[in-house]
C-alpha atoms as a PDB file:
ATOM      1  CA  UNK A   1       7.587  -7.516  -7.457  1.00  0.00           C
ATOM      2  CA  UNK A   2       4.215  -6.983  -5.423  1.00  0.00           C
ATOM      3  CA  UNK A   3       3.250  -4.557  -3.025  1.00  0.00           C
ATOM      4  CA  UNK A   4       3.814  -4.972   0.913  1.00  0.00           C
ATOM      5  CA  UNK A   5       1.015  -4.477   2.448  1.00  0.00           C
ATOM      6  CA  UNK A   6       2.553  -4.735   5.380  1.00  0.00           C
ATOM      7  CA  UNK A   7       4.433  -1.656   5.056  1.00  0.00           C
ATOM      8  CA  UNK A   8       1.415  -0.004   3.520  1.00  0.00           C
ATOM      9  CA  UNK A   9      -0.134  -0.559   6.957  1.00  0.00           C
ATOM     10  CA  UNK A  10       2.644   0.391   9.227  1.00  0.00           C
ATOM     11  CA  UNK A  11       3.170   3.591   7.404  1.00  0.00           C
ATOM     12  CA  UNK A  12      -0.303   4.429   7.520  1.00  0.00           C
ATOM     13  CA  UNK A  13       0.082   3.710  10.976  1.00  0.00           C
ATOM     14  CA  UNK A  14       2.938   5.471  11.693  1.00  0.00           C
ATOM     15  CA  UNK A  15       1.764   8.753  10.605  1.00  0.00           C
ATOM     16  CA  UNK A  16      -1.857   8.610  12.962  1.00  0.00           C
ATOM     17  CA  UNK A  17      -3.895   8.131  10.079  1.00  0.00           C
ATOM     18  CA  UNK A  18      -6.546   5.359  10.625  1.00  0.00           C
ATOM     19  CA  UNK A  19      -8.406   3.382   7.173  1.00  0.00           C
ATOM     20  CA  UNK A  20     -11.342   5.711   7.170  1.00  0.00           C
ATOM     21  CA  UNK A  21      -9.079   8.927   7.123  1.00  0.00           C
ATOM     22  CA  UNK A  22      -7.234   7.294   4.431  1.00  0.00           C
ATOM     23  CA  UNK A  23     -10.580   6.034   2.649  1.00  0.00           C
ATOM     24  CA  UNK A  24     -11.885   9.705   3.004  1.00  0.00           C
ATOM     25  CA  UNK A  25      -8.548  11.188   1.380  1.00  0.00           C
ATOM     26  CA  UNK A  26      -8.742   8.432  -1.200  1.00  0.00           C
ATOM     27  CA  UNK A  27     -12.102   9.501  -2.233  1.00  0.00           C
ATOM     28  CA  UNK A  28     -13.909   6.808  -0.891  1.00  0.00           C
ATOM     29  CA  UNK A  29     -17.264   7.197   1.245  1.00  0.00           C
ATOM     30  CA  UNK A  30     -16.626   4.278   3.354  1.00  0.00           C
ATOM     31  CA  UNK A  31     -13.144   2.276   5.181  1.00  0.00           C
ATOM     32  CA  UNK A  32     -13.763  -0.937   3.083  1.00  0.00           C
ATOM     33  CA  UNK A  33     -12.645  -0.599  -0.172  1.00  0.00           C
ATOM     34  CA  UNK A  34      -9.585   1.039   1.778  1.00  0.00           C
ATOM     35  CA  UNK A  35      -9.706  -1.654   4.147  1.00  0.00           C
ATOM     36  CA  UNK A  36      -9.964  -4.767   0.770  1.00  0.00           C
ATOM     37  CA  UNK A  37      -6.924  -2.927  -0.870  1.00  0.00           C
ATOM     38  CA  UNK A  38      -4.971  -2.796   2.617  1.00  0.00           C
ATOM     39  CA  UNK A  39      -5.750  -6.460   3.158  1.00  0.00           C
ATOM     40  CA  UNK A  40      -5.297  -8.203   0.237  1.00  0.00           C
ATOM     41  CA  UNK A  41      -8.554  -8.568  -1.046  1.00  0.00           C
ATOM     42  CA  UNK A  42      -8.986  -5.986  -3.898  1.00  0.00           C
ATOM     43  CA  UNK A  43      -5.379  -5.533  -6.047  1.00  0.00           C
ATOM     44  CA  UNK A  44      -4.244  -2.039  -5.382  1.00  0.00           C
ATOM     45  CA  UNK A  45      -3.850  -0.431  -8.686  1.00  0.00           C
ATOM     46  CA  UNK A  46      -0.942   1.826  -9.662  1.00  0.00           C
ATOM     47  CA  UNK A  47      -2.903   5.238  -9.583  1.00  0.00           C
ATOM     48  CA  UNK A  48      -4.727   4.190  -6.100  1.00  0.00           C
ATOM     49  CA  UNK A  49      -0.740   3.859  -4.917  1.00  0.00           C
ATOM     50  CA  UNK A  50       0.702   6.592  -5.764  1.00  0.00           C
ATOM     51  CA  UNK A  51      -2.007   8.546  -4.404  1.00  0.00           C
ATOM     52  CA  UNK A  52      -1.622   6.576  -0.954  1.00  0.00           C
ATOM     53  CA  UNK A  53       1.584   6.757  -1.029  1.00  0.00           C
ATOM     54  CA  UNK A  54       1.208  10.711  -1.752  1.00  0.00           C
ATOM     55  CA  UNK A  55      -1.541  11.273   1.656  1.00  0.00           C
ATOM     56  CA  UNK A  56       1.135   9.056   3.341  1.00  0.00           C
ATOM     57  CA  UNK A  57       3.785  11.575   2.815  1.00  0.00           C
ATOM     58  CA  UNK A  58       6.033   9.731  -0.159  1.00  0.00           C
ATOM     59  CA  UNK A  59       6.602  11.251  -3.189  1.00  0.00           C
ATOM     60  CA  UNK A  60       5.960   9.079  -6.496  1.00  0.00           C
ATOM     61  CA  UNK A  61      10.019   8.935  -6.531  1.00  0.00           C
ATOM     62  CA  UNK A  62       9.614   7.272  -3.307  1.00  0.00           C
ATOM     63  CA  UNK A  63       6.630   4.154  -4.327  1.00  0.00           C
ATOM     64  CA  UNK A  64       9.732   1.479  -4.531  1.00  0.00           C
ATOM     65  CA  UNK A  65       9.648   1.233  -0.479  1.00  0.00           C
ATOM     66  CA  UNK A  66       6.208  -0.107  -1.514  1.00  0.00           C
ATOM     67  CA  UNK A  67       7.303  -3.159  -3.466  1.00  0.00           C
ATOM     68  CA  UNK A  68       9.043  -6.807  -1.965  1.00  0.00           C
ATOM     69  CA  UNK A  69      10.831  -8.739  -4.690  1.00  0.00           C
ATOM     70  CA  UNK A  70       9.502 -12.367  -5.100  1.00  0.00           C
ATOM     71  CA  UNK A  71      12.149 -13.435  -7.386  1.00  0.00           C
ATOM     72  CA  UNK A  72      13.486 -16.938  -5.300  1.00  0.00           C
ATOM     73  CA  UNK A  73      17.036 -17.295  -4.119  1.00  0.00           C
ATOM     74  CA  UNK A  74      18.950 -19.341  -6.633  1.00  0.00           C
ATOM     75  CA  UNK A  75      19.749 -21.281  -3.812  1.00  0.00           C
ATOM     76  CA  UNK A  76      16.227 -22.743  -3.477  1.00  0.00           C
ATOM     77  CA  UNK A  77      16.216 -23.664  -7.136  1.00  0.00           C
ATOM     78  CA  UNK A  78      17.462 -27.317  -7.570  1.00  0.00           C
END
């Protein structure tokens, strides 16, 4: 399993909040080490989601609308 970003994004989205509100709420005095998670460039680590997906509105029950499974098809495996 690994985190969609791209759902990160669109639910930040979603709710009005842009990456340096959600830096700021994170703690963070600047967007880019929001902005690295968000992209892909810094692995998001399980504390940093759950309180993301907390200023986003999800409770921790909630974190699995996070998450893509990457496990292949068995129909791709020959």
């Amino acid at each position: 399993m690994t985190i969609n970003l791209r759902r990160l994004k669109a639910e930040r989205i979603a709710k009005g909040i842009t990456q340096d509100q959600m830096a700021s709420r994170m703690g963070w005095s600047t967007r880019t080490p929001y902005a690295k998670r968000e992209n892909g460039f810094v692995s998001i680590g399980a504390d940093e989601l759950a309180k993301m997906a907390t200023i986003l509105g999800f409770s921790r029950d909630e974190l699995g609308i996070f998450f893509t499974n990457d496990v292949p098809n068995k129909e791709r495996i020959h």
